[in-house]
Protein backbone atom coordinates (compact mmCIF):
# COMPACT_ATOMS: atom_id res chain seq x y z
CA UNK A 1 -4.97 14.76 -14.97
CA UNK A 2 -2.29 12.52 -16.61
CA UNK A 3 1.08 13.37 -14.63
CA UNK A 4 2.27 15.29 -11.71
CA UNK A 5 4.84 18.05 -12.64
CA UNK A 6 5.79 18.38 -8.69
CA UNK A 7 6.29 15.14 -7.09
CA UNK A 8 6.11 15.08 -3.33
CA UNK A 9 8.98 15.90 -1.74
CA UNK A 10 11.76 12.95 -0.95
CA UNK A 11 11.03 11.33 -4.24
CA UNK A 12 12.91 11.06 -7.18
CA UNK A 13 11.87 8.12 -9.26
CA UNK A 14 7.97 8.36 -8.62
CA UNK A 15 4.73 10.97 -9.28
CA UNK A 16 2.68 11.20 -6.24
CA UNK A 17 -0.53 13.14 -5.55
CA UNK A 18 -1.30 13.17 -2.10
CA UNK A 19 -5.54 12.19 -2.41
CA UNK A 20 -6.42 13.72 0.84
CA UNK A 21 -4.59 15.06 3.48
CA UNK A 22 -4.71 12.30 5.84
CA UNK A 23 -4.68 9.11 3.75
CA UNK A 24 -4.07 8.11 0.06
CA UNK A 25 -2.08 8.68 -2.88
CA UNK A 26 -2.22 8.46 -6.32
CA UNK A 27 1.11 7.52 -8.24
CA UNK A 28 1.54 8.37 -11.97
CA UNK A 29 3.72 7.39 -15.19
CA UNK A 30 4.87 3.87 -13.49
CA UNK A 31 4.07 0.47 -15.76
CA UNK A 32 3.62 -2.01 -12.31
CA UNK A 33 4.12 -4.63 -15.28
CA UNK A 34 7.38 -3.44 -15.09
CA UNK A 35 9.21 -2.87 -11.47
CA UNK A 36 12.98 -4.29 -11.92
CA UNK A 37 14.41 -1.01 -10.61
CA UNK A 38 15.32 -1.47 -7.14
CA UNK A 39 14.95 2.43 -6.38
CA UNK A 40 11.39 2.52 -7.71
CA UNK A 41 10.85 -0.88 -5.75
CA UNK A 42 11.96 1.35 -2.45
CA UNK A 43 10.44 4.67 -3.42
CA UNK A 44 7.13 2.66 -3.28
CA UNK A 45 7.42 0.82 -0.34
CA UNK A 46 8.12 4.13 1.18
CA UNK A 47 5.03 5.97 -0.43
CA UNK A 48 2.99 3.04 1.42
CA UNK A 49 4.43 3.79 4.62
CA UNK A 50 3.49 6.96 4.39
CA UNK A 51 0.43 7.57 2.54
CA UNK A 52 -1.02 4.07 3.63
CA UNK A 53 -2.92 3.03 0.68
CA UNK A 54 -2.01 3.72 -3.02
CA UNK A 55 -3.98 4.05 -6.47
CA UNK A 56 -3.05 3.24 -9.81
CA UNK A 57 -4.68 3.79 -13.10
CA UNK A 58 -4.77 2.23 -16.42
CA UNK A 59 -2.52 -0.48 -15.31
CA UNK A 60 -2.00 -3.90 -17.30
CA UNK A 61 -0.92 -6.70 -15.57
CA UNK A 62 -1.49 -10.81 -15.73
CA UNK A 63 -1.76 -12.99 -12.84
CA UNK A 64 2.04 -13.76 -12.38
CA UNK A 65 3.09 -9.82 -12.60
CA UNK A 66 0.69 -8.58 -9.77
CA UNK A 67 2.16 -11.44 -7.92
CA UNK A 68 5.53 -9.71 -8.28
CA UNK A 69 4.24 -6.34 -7.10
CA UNK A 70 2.91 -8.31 -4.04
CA UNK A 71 6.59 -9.41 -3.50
CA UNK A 72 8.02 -5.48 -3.77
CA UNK A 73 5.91 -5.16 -0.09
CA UNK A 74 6.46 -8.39 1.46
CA UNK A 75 5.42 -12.43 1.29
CA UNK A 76 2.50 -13.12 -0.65
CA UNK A 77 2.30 -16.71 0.87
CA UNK A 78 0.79 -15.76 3.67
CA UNK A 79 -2.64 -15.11 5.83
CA UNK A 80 -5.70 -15.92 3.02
CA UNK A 81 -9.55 -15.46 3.55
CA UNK A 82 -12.12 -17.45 2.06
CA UNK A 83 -12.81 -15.88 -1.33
CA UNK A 84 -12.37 -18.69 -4.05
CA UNK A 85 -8.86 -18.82 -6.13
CA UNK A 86 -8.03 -18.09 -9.60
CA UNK A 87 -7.73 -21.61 -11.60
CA UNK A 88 -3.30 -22.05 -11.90
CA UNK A 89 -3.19 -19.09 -8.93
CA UNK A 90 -2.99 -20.74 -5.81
CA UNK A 91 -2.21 -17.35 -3.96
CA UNK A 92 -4.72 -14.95 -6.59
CA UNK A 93 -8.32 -14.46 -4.70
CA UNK A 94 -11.09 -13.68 -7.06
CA UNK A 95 -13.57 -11.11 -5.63
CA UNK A 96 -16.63 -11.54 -8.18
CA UNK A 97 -20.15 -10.42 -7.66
CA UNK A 98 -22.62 -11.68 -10.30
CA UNK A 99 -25.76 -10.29 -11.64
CA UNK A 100 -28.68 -11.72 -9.10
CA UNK A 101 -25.52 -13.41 -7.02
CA UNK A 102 -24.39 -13.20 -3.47
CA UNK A 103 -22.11 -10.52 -1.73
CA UNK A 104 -19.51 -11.34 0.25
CA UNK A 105 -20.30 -9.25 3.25
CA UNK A 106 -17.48 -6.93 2.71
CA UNK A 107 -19.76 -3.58 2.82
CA UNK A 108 -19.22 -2.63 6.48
CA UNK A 109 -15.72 -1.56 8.20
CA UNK A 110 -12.88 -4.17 8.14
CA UNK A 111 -9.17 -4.82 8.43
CA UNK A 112 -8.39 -7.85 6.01
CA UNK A 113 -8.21 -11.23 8.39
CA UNK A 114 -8.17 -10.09 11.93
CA UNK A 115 -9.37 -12.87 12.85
CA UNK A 116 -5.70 -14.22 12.42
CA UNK A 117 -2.94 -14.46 15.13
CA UNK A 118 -0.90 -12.96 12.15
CA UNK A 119 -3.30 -10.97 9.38
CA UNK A 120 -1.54 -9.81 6.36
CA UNK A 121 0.26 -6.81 5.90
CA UNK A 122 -1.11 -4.99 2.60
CA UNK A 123 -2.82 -6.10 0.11
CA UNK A 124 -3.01 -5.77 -4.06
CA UNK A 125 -6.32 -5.28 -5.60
CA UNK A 126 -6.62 -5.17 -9.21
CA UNK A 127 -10.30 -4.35 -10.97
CA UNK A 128 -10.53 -6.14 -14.20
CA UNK A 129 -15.02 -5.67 -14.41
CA UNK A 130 -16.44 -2.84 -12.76
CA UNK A 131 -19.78 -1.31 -12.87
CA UNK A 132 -20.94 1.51 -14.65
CA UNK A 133 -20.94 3.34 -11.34
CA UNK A 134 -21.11 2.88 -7.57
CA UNK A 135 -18.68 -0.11 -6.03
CA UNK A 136 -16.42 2.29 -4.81
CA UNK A 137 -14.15 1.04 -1.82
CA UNK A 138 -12.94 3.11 0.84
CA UNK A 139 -10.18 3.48 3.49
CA UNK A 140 -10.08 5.48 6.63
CA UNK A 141 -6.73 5.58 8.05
CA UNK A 142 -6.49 3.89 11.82
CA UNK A 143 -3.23 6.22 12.58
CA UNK A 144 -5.69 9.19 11.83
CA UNK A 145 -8.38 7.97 14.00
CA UNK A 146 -6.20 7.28 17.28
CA UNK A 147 -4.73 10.43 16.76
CA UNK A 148 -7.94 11.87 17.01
CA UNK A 149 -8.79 10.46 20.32
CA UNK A 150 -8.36 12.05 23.66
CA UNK A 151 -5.30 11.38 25.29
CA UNK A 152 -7.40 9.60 28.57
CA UNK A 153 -8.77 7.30 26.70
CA UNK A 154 -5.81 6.90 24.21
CA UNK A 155 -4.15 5.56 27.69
CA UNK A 156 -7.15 3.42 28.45
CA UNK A 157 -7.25 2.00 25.28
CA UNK A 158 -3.64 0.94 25.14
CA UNK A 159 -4.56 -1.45 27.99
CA UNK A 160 -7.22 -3.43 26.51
CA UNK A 161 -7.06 -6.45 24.35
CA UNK A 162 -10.37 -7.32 22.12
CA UNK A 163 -11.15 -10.87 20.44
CA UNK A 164 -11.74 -11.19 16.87
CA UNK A 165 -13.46 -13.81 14.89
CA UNK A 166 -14.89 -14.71 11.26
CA UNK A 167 -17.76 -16.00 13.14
CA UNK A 168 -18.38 -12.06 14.04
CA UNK A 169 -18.57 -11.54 10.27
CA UNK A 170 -20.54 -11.87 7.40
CA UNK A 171 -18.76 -15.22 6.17
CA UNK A 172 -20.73 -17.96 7.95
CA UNK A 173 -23.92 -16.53 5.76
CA UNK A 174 -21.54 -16.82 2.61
CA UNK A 175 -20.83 -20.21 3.28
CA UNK A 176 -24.84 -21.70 3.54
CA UNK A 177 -25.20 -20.29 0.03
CA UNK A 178 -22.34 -22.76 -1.01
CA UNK A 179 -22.68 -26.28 -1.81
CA UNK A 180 -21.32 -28.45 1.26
CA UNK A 181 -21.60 -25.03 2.97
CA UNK A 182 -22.06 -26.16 6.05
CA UNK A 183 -19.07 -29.00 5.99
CA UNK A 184 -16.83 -25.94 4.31
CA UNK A 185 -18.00 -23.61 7.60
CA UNK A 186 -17.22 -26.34 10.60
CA UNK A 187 -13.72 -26.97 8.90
CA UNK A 188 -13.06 -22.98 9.09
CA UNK A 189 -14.15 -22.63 12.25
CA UNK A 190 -12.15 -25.50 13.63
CA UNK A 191 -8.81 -24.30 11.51
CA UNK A 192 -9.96 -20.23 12.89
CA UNK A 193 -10.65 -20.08 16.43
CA UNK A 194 -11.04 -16.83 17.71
CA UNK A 195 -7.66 -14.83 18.60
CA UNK A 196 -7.00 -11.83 20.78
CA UNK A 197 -5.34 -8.61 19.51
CA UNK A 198 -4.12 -5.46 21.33
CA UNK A 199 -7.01 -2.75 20.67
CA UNK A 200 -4.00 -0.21 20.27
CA UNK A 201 -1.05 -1.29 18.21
CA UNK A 202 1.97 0.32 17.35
CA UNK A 203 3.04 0.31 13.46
CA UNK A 204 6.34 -1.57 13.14
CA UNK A 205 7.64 0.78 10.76
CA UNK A 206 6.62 3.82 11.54
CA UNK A 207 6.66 3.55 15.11
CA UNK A 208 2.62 5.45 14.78
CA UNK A 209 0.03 4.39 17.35
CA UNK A 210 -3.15 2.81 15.64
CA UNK A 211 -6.50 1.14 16.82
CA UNK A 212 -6.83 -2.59 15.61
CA UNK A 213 -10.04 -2.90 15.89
CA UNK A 214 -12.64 -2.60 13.09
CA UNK A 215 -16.83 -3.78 13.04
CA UNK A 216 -16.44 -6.87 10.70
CA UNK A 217 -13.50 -8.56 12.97
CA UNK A 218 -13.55 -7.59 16.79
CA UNK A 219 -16.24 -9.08 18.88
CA UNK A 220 -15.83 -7.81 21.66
CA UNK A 221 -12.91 -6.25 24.17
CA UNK A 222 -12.28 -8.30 26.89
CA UNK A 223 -12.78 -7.71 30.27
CA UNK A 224 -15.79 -5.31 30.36
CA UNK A 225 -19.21 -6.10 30.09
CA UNK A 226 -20.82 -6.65 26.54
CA UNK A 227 -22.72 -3.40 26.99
CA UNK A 228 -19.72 -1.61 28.24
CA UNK A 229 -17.34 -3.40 25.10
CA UNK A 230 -20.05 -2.57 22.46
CA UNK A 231 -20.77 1.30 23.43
CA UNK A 232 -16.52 2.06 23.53
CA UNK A 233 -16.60 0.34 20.07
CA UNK A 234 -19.43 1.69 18.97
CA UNK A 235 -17.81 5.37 19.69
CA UNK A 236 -14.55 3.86 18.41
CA UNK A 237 -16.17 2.95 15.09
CA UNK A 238 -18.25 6.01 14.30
CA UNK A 239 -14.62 7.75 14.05
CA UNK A 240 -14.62 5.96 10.88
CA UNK A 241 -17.23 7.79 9.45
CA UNK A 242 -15.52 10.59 9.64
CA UNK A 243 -14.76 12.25 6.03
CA UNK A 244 -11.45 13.65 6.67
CA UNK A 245 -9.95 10.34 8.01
CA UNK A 246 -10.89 8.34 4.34
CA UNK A 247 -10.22 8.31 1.34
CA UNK A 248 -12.73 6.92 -1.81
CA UNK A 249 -11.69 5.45 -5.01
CA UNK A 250 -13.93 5.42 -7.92
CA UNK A 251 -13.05 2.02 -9.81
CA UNK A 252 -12.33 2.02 -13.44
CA UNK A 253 -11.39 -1.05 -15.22
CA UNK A 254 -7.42 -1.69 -14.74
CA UNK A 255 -6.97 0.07 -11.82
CA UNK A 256 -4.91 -1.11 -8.84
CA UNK A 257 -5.28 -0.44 -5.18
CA UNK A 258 -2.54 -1.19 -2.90
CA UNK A 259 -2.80 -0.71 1.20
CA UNK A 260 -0.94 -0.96 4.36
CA UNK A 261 -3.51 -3.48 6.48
CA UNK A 262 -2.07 -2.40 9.08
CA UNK A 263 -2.78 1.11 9.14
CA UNK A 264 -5.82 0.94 7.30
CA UNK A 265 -9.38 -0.29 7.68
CA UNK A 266 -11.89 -0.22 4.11
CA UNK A 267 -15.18 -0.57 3.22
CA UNK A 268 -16.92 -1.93 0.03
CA UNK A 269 -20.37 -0.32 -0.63
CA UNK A 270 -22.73 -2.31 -2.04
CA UNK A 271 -24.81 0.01 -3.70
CA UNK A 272 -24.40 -1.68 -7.81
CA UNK A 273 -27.56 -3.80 -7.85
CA UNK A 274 -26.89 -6.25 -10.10
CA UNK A 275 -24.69 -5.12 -12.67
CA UNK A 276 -20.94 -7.53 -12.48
CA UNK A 277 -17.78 -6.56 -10.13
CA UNK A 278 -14.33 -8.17 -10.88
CA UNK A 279 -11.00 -7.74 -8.92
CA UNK A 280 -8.06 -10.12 -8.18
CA UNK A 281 -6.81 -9.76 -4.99
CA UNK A 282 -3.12 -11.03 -3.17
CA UNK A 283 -2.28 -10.53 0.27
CA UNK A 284 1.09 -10.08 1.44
CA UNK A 285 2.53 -10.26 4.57
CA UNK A 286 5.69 -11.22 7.32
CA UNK A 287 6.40 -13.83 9.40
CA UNK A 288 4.82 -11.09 12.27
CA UNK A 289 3.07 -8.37 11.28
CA UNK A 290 3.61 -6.30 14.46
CA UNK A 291 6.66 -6.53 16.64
CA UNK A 292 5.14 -8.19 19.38
């Protein structure tokens, strides 16, 4: 299917497909090359608002342009992980997995750099080498899982705070593959201490109720016992799994993926052996990603 002949309604200047009911859309007949009108520029910010992760297909775009579409949704001078940079692109993160080469860890449940007293708020992911198949990535929508919960423990959760970490996650084993791994892994723990995030969290924008929480990040919630903190995530977590809260993309080569981190966990499966994966990725935030 090449274009949309009903848009959804409330839009003028874009396409839409609605991917599943809960999460995802797929926006057609826009060049993101090419984004100087300030309505389209709106009409999309709005679309990730509300459908809290986008797709695009058969999209061209050099380093400098998908650092403007980064600027349509907010700063992309902001939070960064570790993932190395393109050479000229300070604020480009190459995502690259090489025949017989390691994986970055990134095939189990995350929000992008919890483990931040300010993570980013969206992110811009643009496949330039896929493989023939598998490698999809997936997002499960964190508005869609709270509202699935029941309303007593809604209430408990919205008292509890949890700690995240990158220690938590798969990046310390990244870093012994690396040369001067081991110097590169004290200096980000020493610049990333762990920091403590509501487990409930309202969206700023659309004022929706969300759990921040996610397997890759969040160590543990504070003030129960580790048995007590792992079986309420645990239960939390396997809401994820559910099919009706995700959406998954099939990669093709020039495709772009754009999400609301905030709303939003995703999940990379690993599942390509060792045929080669390419994507540039930009983060973008605000000076606070929540409210409070």
């Amino acid at each position: 299917m090449s274009k949309i002949e009903s848009v959804v309604p409330g839009y003028t200047h874009l396409s839409i497909e609605p991917y599943i009911p809960n999460i995802g859309a797929t926006i057609y007949d826009i060049d993101l090359s090419k984004l100087d009108s300030e309505p389209v520029r709106d009409e999309l910010r709005k679309a990730l608002t509300e459908f809290q992760v986008l797709f695009f297909r058969n999209q061209t775009l050099s380093p400098e342009q998908q650092l403007e579409v980064a600027k349509v949704f907010g700063d992309p001078d902001k939070a960064k992980a570790f993932f190395p940079r393109l050479e000229g692109h300070k604020l480009v993160e190459v995502i690259e997995t090489k025949p017989s080469g390691h994986r970055y860890g990134t095939d189990q449940w995350h929000t992008d750099i919890t483990f931040s007293k300010n993570p980013p708020t969206g992110t811009v992911l643009y496949a330039h080498i896929v493989p023939p198949s598998g490698g999809d990535t997936l997002w499960v929508s964190a508005t869609a899982v709270y509202d699935s919960l029941p309303p007593h423990l809604q209430a408990c959760l919205e008292t509890l705070e949890a700690t995240h970490s990158f220690e938590h996650s798969g990046w310390p084993n990244y870093f012994s593959q690396l040369e001067n791994g081991e110097d590169i892994y004290r200096k980000a723990r020493a610049e990333n201490l762990p920091v403590v995030h509501p487990v409930v969290r309202t969206h700023p924008i659309t004022g929706k109720k969300l759990v921040y929480v996610n397997p890759n990040f969040t160590d543990r919630i504070k003030g129960l016992s580790r048995q007590q903190s792992d079986a309420l995530l645990s239960f939390i977590f396997a809401q994820f799994q559910r099919p009706e809260f995700q959406a998954r993309l099939r990669w093709e080569k020039n495709t772009v993926a754009i999400w609301d981190n905030r709303a939003t966990a995703h999940y990379a499966t690993n599942d390509y052996g060792n045929e080669h994966r390419l994507l540039h990725r930009i983060t973008f935030g605000e000076d606070n990603a929540f409210d409070k």
